[in-house]
C-alpha atoms as a PDB file:
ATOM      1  CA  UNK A   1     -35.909 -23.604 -22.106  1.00  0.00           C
ATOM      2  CA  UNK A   2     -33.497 -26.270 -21.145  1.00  0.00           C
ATOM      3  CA  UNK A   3     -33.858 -27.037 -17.039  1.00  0.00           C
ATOM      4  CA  UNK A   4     -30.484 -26.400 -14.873  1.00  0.00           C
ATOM      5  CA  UNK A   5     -29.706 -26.877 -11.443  1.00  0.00           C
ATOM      6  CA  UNK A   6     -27.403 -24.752  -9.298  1.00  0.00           C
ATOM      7  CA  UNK A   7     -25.018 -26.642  -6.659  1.00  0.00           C
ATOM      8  CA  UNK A   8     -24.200 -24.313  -3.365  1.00  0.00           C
ATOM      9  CA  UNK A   9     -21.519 -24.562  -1.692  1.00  0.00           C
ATOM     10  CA  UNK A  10     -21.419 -24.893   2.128  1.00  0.00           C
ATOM     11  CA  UNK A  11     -24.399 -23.046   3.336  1.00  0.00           C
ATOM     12  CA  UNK A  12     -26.211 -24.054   6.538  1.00  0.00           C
ATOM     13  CA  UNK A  13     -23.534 -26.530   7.844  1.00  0.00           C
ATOM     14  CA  UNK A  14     -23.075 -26.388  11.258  1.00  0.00           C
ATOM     15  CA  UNK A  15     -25.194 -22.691  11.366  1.00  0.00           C
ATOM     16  CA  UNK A  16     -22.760 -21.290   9.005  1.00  0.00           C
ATOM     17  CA  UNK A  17     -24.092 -18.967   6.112  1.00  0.00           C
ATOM     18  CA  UNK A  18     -28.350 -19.814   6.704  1.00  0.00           C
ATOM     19  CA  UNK A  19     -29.624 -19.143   3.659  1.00  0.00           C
ATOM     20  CA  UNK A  20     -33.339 -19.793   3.871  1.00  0.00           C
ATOM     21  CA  UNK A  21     -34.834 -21.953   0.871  1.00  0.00           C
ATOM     22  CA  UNK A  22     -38.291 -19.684   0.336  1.00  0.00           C
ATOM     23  CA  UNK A  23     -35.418 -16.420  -0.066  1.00  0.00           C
ATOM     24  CA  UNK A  24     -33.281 -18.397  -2.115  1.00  0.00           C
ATOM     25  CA  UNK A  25     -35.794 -19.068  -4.603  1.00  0.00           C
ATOM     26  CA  UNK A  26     -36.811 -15.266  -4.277  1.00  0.00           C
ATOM     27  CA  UNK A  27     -33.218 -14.438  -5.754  1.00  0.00           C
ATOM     28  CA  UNK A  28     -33.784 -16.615  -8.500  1.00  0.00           C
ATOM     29  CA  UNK A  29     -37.236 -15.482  -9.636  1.00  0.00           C
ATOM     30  CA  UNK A  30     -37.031 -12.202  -8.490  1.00  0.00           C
ATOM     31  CA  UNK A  31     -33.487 -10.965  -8.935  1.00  0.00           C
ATOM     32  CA  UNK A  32     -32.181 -13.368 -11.264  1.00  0.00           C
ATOM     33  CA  UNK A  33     -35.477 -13.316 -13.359  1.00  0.00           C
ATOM     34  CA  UNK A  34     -35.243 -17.246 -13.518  1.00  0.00           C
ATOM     35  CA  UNK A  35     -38.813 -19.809 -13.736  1.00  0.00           C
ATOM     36  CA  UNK A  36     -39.903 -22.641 -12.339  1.00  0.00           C
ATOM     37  CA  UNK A  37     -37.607 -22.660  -9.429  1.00  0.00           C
ATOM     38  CA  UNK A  38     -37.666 -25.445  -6.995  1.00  0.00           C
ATOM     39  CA  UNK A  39     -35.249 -26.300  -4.396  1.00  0.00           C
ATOM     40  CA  UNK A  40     -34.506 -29.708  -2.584  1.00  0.00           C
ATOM     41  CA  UNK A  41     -33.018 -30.160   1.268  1.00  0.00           C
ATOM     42  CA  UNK A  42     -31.607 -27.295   3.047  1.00  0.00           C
ATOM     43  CA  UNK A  43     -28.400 -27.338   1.469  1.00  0.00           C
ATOM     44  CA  UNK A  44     -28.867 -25.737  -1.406  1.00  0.00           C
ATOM     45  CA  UNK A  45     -29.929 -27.653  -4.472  1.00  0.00           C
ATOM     46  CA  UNK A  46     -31.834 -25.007  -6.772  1.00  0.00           C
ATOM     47  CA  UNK A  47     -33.864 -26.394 -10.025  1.00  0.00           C
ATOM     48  CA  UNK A  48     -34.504 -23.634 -12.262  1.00  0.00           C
ATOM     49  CA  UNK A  49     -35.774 -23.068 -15.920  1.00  0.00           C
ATOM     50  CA  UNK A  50     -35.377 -19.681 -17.907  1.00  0.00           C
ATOM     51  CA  UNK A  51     -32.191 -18.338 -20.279  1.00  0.00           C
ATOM     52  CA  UNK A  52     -29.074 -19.646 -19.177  1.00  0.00           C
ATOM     53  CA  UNK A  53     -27.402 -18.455 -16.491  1.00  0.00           C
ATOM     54  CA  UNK A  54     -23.613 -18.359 -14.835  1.00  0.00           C
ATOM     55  CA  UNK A  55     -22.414 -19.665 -11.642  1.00  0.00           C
ATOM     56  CA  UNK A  56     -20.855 -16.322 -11.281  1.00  0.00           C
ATOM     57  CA  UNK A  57     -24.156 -14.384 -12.060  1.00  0.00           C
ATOM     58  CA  UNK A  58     -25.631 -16.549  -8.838  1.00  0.00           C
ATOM     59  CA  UNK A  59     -23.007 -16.109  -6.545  1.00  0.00           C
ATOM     60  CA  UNK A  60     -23.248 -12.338  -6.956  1.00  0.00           C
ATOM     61  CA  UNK A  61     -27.011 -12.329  -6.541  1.00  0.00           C
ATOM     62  CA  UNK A  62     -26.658 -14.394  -3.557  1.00  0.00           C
ATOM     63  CA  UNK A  63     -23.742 -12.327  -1.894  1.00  0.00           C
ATOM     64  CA  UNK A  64     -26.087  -9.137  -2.517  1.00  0.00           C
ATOM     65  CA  UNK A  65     -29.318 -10.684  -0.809  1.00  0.00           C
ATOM     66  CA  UNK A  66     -27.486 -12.732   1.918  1.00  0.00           C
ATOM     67  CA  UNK A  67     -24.064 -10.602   2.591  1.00  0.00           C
ATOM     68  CA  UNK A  68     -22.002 -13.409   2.094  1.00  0.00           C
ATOM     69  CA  UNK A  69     -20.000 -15.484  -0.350  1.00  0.00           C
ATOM     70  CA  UNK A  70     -21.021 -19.155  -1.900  1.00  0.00           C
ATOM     71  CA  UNK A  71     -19.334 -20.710  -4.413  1.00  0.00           C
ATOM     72  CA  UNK A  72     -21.973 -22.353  -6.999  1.00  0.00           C
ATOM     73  CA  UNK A  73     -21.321 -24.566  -9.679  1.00  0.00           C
ATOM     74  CA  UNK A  74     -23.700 -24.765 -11.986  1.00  0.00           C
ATOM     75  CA  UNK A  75     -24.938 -27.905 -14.221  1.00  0.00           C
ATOM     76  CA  UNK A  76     -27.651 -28.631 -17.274  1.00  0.00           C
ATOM     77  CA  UNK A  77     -30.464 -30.937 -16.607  1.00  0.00           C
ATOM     78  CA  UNK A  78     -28.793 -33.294 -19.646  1.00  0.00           C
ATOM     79  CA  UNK A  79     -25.182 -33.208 -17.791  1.00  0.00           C
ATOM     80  CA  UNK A  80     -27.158 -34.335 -14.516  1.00  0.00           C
ATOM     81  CA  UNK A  81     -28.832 -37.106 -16.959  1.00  0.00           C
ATOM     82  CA  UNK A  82     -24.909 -37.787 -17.706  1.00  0.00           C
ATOM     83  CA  UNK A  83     -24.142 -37.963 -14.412  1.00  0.00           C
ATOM     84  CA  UNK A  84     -26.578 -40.716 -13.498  1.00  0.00           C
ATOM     85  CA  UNK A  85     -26.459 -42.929 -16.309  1.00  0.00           C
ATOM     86  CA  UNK A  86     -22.913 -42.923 -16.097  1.00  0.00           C
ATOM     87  CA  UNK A  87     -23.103 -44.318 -12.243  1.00  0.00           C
ATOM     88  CA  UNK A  88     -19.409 -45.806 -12.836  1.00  0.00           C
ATOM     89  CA  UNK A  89     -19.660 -47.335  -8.990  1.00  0.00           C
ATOM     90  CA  UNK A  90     -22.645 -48.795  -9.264  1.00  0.00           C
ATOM     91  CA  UNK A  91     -21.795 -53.029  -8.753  1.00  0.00           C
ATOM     92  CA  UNK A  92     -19.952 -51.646  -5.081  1.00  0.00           C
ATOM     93  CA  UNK A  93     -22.278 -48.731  -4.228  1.00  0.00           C
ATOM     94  CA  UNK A  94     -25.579 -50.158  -2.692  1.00  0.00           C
ATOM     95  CA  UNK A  95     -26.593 -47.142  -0.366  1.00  0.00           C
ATOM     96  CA  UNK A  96     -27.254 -44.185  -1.952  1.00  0.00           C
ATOM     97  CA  UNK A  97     -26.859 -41.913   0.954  1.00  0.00           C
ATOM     98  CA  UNK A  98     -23.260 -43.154   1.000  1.00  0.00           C
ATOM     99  CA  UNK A  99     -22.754 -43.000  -2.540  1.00  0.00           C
ATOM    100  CA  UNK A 100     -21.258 -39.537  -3.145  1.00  0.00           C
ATOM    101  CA  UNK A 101     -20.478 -37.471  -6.141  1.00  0.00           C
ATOM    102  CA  UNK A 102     -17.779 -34.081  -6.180  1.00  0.00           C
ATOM    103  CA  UNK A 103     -19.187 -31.562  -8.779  1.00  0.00           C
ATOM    104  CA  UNK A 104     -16.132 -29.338 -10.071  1.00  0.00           C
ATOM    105  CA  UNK A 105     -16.432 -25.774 -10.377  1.00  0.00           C
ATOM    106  CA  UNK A 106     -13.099 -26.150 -12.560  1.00  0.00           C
ATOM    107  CA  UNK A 107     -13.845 -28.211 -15.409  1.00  0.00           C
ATOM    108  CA  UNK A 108     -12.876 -31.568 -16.361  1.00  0.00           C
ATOM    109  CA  UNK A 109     -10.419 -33.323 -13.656  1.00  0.00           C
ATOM    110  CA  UNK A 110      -7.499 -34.423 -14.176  1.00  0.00           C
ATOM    111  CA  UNK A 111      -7.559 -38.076 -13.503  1.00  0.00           C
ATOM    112  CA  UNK A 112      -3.565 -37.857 -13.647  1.00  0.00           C
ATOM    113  CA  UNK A 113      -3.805 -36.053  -9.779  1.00  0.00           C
ATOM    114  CA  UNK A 114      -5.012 -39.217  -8.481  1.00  0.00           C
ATOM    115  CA  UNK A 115      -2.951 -41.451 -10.320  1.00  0.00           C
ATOM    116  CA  UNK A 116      -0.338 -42.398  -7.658  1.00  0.00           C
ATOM    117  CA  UNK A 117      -3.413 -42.218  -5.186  1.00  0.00           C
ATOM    118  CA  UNK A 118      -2.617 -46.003  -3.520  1.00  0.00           C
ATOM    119  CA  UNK A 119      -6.350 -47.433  -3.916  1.00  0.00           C
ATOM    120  CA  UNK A 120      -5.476 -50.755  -1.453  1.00  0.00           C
ATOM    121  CA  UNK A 121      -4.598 -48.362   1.422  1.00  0.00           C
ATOM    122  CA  UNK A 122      -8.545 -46.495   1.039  1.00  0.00           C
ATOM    123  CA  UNK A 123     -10.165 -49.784   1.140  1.00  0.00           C
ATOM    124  CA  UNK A 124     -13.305 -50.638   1.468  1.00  0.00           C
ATOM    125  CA  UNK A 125     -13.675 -46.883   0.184  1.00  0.00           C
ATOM    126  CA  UNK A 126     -13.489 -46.769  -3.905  1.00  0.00           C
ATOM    127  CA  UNK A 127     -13.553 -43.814  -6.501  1.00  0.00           C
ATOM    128  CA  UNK A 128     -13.703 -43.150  -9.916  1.00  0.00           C
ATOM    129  CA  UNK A 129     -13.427 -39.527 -12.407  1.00  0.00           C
ATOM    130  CA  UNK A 130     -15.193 -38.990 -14.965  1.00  0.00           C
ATOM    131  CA  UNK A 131     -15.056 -36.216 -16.771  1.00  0.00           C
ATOM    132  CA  UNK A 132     -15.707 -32.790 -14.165  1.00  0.00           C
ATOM    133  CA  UNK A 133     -17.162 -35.230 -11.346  1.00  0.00           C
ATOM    134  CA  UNK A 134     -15.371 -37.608  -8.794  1.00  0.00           C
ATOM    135  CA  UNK A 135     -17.498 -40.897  -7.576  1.00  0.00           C
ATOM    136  CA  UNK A 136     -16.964 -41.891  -4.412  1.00  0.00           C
ATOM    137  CA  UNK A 137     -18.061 -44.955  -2.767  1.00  0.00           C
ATOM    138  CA  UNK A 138     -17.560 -44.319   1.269  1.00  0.00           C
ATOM    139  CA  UNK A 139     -19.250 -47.316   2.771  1.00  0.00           C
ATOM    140  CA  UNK A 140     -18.606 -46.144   6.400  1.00  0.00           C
ATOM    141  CA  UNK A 141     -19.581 -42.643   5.945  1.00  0.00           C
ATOM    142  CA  UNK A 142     -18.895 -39.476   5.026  1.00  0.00           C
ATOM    143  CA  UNK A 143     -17.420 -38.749   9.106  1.00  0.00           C
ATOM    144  CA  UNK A 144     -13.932 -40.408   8.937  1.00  0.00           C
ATOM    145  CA  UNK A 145     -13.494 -41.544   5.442  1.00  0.00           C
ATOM    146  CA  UNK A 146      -9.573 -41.441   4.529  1.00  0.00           C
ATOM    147  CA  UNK A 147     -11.165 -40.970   0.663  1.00  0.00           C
ATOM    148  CA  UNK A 148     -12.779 -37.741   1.031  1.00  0.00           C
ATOM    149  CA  UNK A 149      -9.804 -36.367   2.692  1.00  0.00           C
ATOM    150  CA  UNK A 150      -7.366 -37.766  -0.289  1.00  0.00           C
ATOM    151  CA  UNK A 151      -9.822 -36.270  -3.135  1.00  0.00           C
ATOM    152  CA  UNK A 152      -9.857 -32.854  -2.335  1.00  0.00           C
ATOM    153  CA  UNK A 153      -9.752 -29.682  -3.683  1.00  0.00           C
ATOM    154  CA  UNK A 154      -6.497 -29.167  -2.790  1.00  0.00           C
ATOM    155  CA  UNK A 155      -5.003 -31.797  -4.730  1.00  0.00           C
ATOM    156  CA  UNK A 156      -7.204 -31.583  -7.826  1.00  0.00           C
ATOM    157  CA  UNK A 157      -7.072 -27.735  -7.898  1.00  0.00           C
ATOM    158  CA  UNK A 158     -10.468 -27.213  -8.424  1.00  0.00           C
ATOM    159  CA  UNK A 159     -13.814 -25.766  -6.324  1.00  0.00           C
ATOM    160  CA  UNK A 160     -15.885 -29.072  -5.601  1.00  0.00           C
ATOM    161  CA  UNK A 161     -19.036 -29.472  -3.698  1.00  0.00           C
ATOM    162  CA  UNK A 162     -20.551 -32.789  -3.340  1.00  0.00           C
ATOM    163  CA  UNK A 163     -24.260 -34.711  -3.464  1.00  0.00           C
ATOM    164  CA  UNK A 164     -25.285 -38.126  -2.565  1.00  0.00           C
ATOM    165  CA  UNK A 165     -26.611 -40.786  -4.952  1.00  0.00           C
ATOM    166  CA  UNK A 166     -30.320 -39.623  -3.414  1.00  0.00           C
ATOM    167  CA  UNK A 167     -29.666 -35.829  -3.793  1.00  0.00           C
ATOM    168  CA  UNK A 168     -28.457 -36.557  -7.640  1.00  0.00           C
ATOM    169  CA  UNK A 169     -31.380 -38.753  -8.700  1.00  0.00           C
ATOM    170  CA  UNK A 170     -33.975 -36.496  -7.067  1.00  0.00           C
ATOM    171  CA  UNK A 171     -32.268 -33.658  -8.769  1.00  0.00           C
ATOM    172  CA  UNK A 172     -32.833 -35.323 -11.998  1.00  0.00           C
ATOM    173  CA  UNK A 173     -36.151 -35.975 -11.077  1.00  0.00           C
ATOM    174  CA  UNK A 174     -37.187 -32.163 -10.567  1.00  0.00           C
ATOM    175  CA  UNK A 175     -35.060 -31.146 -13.760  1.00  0.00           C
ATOM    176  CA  UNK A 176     -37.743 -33.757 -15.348  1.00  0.00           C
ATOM    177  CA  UNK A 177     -40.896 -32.423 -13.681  1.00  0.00           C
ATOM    178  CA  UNK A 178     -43.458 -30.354 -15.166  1.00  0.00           C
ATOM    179  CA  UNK A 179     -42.471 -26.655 -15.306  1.00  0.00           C
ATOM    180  CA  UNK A 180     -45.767 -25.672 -13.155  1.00  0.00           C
END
């Protein structure tokens, strides 16, 4: 079965919605019948084999064993793969834990909602979109970066959630792993 990897959305940031990684991968073996799950960090990266599964199906599974909403999005090991060997940034983007990609929950963006973005004024800060991702390159941090607040989800009208360069490639890496 092909690996896939669920992307939460804003759980244990600042002690907001604590979701605790050992019950999260309860829900998805136990509730959501899922195999081979693994998570990554505390902020909710879930690898998980089995019969495919919604972002919708999640989010209700989590709101039932938590008592809380989190928007998931939801992507294939293969359009991880995509996401990586695309790496549109990577001749500017030399720290990965700098190096940030925005996963949509909405589909493919709409590169035309950034088109009058003035890229001069975000400098050193660069981005690209591809496809249902945003690349940013925020060489000062994620803290005070005029970028992240300019690609939102407000403007591109879409649920986004986002994962540095690290987070991605280790993602990958556990999509690629044994099922054990």
């Amino acid at each position: 079965m092909a690996r896939q990897i669920a992307l939460l959305r804003g759980i244990n940031v600042g002690g907001n919605k604590k979701v605790a990684m050992a019950r999260l991968r309860e829900v998805f073996t136990d509730d959501l019948g899922l195999t081979d799950v693994k998570t990554y960090v505390n902020s909710g990266n879930v690898v998980f084999g089995g019969r495919k599964t919604s972002a919708a199906k999640i989010e209700k599974a989590i709101a039932a064993a938590f008592g809380f909403d989190v928007s998931v999005i939801v992507r294939t090991r293969d359009e991880i793969a995509d996401v990586a060997a695309a790496n549109p940034l990577a001749k500017v983007a030399n720290n990965p834990a700098r190096y940030l990609v925005l996963f949509s929950g909405g589909g493919t963006i709409d590169a035309k909602l950034v088109a009058e973005v003035d890229r001069d004024a975000l400098k050193p800060e660069v981005f690209a979109i591809r496809g249902s991702e945003a690349y940013l390159w925020l060489p000062n941090g994620v803290q005070n970066s005029k970028l992240l607040k300019t690609i939102n989800e407000k403007r591109l009208g879409v649920t986004l959630t986002g994962r540095n360069w690290r987070t991605v490639e280790k993602l990958l890496a556990l999509a690629d792993a044994d099922a054990g």
